[in-house]
Protein backbone atom coordinates (compact mmCIF):
# COMPACT_ATOMS: atom_id res chain seq x y z
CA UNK A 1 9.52 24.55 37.92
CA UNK A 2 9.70 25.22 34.33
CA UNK A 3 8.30 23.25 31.77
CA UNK A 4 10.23 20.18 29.89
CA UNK A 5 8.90 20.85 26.29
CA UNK A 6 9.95 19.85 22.76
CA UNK A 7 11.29 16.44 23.36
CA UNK A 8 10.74 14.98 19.94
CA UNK A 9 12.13 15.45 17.11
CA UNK A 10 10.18 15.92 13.70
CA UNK A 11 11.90 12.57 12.38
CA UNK A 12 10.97 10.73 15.35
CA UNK A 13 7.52 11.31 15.01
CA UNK A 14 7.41 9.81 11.34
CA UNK A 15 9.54 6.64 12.71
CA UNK A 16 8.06 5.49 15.76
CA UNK A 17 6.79 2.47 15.70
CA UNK A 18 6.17 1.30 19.18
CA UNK A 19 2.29 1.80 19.99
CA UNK A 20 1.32 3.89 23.32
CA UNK A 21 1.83 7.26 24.37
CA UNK A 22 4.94 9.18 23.32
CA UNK A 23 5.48 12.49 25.43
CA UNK A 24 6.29 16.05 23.82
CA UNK A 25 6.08 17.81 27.20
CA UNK A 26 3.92 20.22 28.74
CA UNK A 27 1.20 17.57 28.58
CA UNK A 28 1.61 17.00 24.51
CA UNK A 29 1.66 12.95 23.25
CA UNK A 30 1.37 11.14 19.99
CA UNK A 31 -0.19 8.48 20.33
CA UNK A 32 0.64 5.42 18.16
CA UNK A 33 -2.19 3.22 17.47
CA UNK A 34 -1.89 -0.90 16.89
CA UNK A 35 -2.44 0.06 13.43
CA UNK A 36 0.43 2.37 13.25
CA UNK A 37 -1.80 5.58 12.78
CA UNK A 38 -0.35 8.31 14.54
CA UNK A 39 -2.67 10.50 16.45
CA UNK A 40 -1.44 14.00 19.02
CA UNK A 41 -3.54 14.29 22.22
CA UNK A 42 -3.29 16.78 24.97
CA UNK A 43 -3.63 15.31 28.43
CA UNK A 44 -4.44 17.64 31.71
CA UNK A 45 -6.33 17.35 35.35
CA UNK A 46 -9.28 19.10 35.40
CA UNK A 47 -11.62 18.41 39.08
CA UNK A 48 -8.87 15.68 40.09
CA UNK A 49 -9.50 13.99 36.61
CA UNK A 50 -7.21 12.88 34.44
CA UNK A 51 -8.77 14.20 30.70
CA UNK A 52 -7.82 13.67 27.40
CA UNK A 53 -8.24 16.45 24.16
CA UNK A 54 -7.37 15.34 21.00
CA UNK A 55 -5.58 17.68 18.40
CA UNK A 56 -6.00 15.48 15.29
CA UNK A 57 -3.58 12.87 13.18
CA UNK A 58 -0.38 13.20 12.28
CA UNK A 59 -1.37 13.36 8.47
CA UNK A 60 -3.36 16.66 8.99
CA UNK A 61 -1.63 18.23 12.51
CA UNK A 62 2.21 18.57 11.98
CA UNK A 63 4.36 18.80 14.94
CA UNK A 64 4.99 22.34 14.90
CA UNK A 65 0.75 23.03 14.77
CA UNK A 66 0.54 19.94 17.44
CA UNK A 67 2.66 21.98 19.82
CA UNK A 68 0.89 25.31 19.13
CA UNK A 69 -2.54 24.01 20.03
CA UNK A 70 -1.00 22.35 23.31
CA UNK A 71 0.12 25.91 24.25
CA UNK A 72 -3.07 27.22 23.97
CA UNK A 73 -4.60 24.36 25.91
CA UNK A 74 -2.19 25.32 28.80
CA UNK A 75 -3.12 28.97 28.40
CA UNK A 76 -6.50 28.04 29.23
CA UNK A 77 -5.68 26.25 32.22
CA UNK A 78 -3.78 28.91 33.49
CA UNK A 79 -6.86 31.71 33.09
CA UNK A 80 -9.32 28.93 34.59
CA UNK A 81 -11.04 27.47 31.21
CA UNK A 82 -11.18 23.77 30.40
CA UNK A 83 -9.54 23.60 27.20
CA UNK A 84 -12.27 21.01 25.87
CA UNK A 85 -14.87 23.68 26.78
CA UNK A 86 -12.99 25.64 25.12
CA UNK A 87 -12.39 23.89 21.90
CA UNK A 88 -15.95 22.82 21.86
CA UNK A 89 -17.22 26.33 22.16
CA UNK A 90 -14.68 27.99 19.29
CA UNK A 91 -16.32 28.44 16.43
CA UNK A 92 -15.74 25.53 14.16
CA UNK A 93 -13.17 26.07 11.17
CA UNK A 94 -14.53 24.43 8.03
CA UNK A 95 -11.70 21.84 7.23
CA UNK A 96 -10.38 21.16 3.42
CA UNK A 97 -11.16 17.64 1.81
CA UNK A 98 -7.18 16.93 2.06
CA UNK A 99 -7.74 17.62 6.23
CA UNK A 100 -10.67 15.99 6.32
CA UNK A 101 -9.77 12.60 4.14
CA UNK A 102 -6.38 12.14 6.26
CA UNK A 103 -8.29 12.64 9.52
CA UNK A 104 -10.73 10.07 8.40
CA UNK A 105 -8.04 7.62 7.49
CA UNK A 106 -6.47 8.14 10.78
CA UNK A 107 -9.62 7.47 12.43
CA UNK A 108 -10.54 4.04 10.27
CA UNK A 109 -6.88 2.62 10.21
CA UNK A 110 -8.05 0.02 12.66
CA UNK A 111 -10.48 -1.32 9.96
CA UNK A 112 -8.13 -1.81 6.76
CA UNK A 113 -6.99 -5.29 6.15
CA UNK A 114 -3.36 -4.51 6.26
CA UNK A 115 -0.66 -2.05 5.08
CA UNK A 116 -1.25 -2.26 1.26
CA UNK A 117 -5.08 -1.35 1.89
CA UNK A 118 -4.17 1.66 4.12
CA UNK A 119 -2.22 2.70 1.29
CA UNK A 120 -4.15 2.67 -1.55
CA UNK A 121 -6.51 4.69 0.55
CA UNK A 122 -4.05 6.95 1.01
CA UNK A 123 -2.88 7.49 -2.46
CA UNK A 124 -6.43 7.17 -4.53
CA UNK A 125 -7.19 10.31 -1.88
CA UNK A 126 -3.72 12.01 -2.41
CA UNK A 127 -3.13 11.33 -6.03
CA UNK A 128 -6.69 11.32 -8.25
CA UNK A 129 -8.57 13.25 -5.76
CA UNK A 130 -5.95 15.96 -5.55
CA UNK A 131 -8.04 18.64 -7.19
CA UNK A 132 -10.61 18.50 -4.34
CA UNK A 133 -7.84 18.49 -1.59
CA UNK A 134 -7.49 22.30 -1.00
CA UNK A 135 -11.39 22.90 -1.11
CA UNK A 136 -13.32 23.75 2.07
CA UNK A 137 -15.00 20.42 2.49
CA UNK A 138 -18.49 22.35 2.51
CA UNK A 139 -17.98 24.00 -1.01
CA UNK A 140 -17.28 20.79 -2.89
CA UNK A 141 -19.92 20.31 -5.55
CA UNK A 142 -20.83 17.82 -8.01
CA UNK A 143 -19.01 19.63 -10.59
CA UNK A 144 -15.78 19.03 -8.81
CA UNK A 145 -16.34 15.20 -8.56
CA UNK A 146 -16.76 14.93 -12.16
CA UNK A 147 -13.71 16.64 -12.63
CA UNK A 148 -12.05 14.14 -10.46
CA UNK A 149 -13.98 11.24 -11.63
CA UNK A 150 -14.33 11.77 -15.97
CA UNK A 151 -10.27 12.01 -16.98
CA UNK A 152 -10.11 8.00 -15.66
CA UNK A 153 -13.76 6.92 -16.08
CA UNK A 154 -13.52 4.69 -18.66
CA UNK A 155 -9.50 3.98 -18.79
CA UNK A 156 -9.55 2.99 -15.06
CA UNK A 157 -12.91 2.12 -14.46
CA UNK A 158 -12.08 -0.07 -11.35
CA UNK A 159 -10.03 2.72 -9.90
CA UNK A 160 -12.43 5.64 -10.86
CA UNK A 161 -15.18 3.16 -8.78
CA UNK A 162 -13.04 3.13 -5.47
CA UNK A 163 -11.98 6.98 -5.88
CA UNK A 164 -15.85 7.83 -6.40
CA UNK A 165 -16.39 5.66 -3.37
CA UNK A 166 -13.62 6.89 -0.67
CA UNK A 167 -14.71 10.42 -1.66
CA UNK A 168 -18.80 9.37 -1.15
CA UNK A 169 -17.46 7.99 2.61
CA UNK A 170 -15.13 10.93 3.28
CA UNK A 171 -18.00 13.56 2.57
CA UNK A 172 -20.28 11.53 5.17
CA UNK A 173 -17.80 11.56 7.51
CA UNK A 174 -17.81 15.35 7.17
CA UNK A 175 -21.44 15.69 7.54
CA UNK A 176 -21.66 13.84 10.62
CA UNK A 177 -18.92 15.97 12.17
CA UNK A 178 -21.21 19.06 11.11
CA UNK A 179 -18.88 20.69 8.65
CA UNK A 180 -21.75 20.10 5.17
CA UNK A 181 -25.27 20.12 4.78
CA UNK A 182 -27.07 18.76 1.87
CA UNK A 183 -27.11 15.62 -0.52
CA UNK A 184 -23.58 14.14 -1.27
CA UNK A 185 -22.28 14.86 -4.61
CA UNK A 186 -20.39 11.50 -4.69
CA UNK A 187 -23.62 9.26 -4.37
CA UNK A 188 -23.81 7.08 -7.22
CA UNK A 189 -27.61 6.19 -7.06
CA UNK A 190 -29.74 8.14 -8.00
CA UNK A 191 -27.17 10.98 -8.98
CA UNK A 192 -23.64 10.52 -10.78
CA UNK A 193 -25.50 7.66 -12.20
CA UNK A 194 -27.41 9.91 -14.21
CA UNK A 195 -24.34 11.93 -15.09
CA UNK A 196 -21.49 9.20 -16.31
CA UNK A 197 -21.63 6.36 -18.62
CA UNK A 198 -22.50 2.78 -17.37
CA UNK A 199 -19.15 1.39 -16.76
CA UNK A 200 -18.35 -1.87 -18.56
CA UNK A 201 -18.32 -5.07 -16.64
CA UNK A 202 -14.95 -5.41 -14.51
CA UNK A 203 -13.70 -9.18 -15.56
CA UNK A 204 -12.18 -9.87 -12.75
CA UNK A 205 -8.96 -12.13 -11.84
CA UNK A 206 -7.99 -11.30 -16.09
CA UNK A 207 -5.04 -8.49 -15.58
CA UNK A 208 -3.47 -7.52 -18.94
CA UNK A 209 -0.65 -10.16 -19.54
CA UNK A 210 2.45 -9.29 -21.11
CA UNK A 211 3.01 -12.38 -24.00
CA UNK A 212 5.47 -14.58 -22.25
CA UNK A 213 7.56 -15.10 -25.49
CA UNK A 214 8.15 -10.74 -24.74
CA UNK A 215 9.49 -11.30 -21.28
CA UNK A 216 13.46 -11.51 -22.77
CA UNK A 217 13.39 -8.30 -24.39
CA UNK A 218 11.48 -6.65 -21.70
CA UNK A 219 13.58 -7.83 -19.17
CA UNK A 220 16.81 -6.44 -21.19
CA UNK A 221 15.36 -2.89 -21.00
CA UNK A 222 14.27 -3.10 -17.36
CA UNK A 223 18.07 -4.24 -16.59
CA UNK A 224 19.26 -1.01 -18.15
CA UNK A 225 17.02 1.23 -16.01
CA UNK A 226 18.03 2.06 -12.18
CA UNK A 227 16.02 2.88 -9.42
CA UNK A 228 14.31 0.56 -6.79
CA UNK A 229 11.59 0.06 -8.65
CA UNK A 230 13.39 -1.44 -11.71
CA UNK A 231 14.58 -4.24 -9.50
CA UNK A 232 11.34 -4.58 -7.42
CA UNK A 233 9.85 -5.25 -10.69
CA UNK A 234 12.35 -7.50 -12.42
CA UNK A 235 12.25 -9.66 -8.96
CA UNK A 236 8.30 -9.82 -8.84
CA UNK A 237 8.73 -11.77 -12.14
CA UNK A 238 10.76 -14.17 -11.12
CA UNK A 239 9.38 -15.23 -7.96
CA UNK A 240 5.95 -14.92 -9.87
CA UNK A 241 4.83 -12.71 -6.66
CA UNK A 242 1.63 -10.79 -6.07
CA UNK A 243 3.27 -6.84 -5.76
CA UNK A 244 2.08 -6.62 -2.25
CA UNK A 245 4.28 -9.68 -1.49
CA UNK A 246 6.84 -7.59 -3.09
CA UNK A 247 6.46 -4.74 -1.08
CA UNK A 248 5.95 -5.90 2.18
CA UNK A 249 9.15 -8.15 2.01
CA UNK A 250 11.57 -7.57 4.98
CA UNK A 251 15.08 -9.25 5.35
CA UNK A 252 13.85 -11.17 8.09
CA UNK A 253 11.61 -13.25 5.37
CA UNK A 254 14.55 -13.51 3.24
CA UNK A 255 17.27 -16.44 3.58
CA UNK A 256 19.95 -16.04 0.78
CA UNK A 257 22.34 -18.70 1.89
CA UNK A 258 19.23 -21.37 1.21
CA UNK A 259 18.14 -19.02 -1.64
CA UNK A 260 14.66 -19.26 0.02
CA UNK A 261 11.64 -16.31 0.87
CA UNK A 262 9.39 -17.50 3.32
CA UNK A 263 6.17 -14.96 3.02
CA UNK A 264 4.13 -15.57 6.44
CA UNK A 265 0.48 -16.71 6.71
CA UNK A 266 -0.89 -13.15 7.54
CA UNK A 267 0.75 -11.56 4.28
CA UNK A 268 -0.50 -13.62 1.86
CA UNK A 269 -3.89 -13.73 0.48
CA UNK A 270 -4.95 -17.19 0.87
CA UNK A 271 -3.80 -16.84 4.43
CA UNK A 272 -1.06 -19.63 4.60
CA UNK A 273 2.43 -19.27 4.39
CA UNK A 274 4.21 -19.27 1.04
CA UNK A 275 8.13 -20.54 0.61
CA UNK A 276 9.71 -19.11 -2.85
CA UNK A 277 12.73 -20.67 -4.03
CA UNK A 278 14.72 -17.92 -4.93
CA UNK A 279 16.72 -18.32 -8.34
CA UNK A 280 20.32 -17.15 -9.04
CA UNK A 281 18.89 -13.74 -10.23
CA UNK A 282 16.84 -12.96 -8.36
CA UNK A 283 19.86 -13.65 -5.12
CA UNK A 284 21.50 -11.75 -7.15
CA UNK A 285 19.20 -8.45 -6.77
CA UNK A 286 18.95 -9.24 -2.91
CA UNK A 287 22.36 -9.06 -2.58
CA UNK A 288 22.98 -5.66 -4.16
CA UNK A 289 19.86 -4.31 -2.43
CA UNK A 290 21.29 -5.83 0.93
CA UNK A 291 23.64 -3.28 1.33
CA UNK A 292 20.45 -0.74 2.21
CA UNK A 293 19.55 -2.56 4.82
CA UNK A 294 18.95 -1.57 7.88
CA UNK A 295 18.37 -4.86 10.26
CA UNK A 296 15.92 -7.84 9.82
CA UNK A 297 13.04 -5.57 10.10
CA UNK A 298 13.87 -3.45 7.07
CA UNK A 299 11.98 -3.37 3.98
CA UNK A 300 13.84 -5.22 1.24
CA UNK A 301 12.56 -2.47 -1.24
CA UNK A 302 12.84 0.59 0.77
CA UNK A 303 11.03 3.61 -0.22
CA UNK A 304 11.75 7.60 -0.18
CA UNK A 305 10.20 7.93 3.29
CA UNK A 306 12.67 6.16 6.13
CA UNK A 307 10.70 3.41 7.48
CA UNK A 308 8.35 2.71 4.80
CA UNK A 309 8.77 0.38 1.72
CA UNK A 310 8.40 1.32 -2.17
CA UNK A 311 5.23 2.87 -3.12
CA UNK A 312 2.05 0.77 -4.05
CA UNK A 313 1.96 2.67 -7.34
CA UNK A 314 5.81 2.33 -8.12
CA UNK A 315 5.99 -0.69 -10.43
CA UNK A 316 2.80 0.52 -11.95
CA UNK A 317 4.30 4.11 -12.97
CA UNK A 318 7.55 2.23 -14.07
CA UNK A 319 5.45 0.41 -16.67
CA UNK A 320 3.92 3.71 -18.00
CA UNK A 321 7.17 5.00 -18.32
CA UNK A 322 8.16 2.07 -20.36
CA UNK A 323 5.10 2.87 -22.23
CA UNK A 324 3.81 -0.66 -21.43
CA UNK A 325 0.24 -1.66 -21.57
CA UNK A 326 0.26 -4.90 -19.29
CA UNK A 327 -0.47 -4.52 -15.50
CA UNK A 328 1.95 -5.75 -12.77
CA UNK A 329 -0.02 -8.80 -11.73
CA UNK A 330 -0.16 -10.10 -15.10
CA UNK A 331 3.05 -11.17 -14.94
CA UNK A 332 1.82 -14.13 -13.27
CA UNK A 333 -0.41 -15.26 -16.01
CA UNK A 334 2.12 -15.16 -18.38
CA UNK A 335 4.25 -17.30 -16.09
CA UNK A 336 1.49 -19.29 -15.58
CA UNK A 337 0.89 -19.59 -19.61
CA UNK A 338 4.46 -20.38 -20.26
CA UNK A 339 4.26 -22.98 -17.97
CA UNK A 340 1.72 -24.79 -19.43
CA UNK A 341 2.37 -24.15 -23.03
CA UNK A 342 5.91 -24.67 -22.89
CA UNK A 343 7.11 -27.04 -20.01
CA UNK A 344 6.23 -30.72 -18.86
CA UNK A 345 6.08 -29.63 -14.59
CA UNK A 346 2.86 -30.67 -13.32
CA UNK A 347 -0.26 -28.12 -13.28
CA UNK A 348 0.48 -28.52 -9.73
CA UNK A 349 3.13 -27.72 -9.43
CA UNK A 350 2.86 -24.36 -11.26
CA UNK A 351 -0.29 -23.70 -9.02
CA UNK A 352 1.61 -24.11 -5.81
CA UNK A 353 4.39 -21.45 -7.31
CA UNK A 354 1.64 -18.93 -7.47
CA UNK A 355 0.25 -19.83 -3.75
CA UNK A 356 -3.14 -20.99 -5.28
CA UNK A 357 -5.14 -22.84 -3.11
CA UNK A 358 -5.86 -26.30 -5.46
CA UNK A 359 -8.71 -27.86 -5.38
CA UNK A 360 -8.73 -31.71 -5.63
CA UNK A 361 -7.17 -34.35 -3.33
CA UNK A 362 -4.14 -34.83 -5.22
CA UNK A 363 -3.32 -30.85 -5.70
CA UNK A 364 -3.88 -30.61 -2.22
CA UNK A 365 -1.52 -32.80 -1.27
CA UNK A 366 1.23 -30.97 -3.06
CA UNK A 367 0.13 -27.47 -1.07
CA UNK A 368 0.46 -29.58 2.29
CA UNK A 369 3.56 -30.90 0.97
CA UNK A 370 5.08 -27.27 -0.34
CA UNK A 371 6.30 -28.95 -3.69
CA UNK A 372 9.33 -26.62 -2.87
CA UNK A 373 12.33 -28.89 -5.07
CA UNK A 374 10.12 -29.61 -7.99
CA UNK A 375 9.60 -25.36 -7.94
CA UNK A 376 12.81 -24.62 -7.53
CA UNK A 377 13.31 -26.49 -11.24
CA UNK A 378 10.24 -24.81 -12.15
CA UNK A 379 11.56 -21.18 -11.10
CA UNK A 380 15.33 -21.67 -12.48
CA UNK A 381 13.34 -22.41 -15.73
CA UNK A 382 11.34 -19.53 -15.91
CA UNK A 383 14.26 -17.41 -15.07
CA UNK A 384 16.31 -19.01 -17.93
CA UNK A 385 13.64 -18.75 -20.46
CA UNK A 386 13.19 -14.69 -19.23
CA UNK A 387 16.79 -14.21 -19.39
CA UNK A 388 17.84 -11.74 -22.11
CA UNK A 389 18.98 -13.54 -25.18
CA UNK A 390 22.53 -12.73 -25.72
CA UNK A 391 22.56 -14.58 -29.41
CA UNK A 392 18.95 -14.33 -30.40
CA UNK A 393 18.24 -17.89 -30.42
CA UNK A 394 15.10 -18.76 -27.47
CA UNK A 395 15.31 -22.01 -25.52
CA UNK A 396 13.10 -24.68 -25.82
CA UNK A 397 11.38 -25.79 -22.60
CA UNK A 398 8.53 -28.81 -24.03
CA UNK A 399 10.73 -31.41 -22.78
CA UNK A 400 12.02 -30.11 -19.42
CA UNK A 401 10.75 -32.79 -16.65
CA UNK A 402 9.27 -31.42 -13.61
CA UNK A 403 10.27 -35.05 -11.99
């Protein structure tokens, strides 16, 4: 009886969701991970045992090259050989850094807190370390991490920290599977720390904060511009949202007729779930982006690949295009600034907008309680006081009344 082969299809391979096995024929699967990594295996009966080969992640192993190895697998059952014997008897092709970092993702996908951090991986590996990608893992020298690491050093010296890192883990990972030898030329101690500058001191929770009394005329150029990202932007400012909120939104979470988001406990950081009253703006971009959906499931801000929302790094690359110095997340301290410098609502109140976790009695009582009316005033504010000024003149907020 002749084989069944081929029975995906090179989209359905990027879009399935559902974890288990998925069947190529002829004994070819992708596996799909709880994680959503994507992995090909080749499954056979060797000695009235079921075994299992793997052929490497999706990432690295397109389906085209997934159904080539399988082919030779079943060559070698047909002349006799066990095709694991096989494998593990070939001489061993020394992969490239790019190979070698997405098959090392694939493999740790379990461990990453959620989507955003499986990202970031992804891109910091993709995007700064792109210079090392082509290189046969076992060439790559300390020269080539400095040429990675120098260019964003000091301008991104958080960033240039977790590249230096990822690369550090991803060249271990490489030496345990036997493809280099020798010291790693990512190691900080004792060796790129003799090489780069002491980085200063990361202040963390301080982003760089746009001055609130800017946010009119920045939010008439960002109207002008198109594009997702221009209105995944302009929306994270109004509902004074982390990005990853932003990102991970789906239309399930979103409930326009009570002008309400409801972010579940495992999205948010402080691990409780977060209700944003939704102003008439910010409806207003939901409404035009509604007409991408594609079911409750759906990302609200869709990215290029189907399935998957707006890239981690699109806001951010918006605001270097706008030749802006100021960081998405700052956008909540300068909501939180105008907020106190310029309205009467309750310090509570404005903490409970940005799903901070309050400390006394009192401001605890308002997180159990939601505080959602009194932020709905608070958010139709701050979206009146961002709104473009049509006449020049700026609204004065000191005696608005939280109530």
């Amino acid at each position: 009886m002749a084989l069944s082969l081929n029975k995906l299809s090179a989209r359905a391979v990027t879009t399935i969701k559902k974890p288990g096995r998925h069947g190529d024929g002829g004994g070819l699967y992708l596996v799909v991970d709880k994680s959503g990594a994507r992995r090909w295996v080749f499954l056979y009966r060797r000695d009235d045992r079921l075994r299992e080969m793997g052929l490497g992640g999706l990432n690295s192993v397109p389906l085209a090259r997934a159904r080539e190895l399988a082919a030779e697998a079943r060559a070698n059952l047909q002349a006799g050989v066990d095709p694991i014997e096989a494998k593990r008897n070939a001489p061993v092709a020394v992969p490239t850094f790019g190979e070698e970092a997405d098959d090392f993702i694939d493999a740790m996908a379990p461990q990453f807190r959620n989507a955003k951090h499986l990202d970031q991986w992804k891109m910091t590996l993709k995007l700064y370390a792109a210079p090392l990608r082509a290189k046969p893992v076992d060439r790559i020298t300390t020269a080539d991490i400095l040429e990675v690491l120098k260019p964003i050093w000091l301008t991104k010296p958080e960033t240039a920290s977790r590249v230096r890192g990822r690369i550090e883990r991803v060249l271990d990972a490489a030496k345990a599977k036997g493809h280099r030898t020798g010291e790693n030329p990512a190691v900080w101690r004792g060796h790129l720390a003799n090489l780069l500058p002491k980085r200063k001191k990361l202040s963390r929770g301080h982003h760089a904060a746009m001055p609130y009394e800017d946010l009119p005329a920045f939010l008439a150029d960002l109207r002008n511009r198109d594009g997702i990202a221009a209105r995944a932007l302009e929306f994270t400012i109004l509902a004074a949202a982390r990005s990853g909120e932003t990102f991970g939104a789906t239309w399930r979470e979103i409930n326009l007729e009570a002008a309400l988001w409801i972010i579940p406990a495992d999205r948010m950081k402080a691990g409780r779930e977060h209700r944003v009253p939704l102003t008439a703006r910010a409806v207003e971009i939901l409404t035009e982006l509604s007409a991408l959906s594609a079911g409750p499931d759906a990302y609200v801000f869709p990215g290029q690949r189907e399935g998957r929302p707006l890239s981690v790094m699109a806001m951010d690359m918006l605001l270097r295009r706008m030749d802006v110095d100021f960081t998405v997340h700052g956008f909540r301290s300068s909501f939180r600034d105008w907020a106190g410098e310029e309205t009467a609502f309750p310090r509570e109140v404005a903490e409970a907008a940005l799903a901070h976790v309050v400390g006394d009695q009192t401001e605890r009582a308002y997180r159990r309680g939601d505080a959602l009316e009194k932020r709905r005033k608070l958010m139709a504010a701050w979206a009146n006081y961002c709104e473009p000024r049509k006449g020049g003149t700026v609204v004065q907020l000191k005696a608005q009344r939280g109530g």
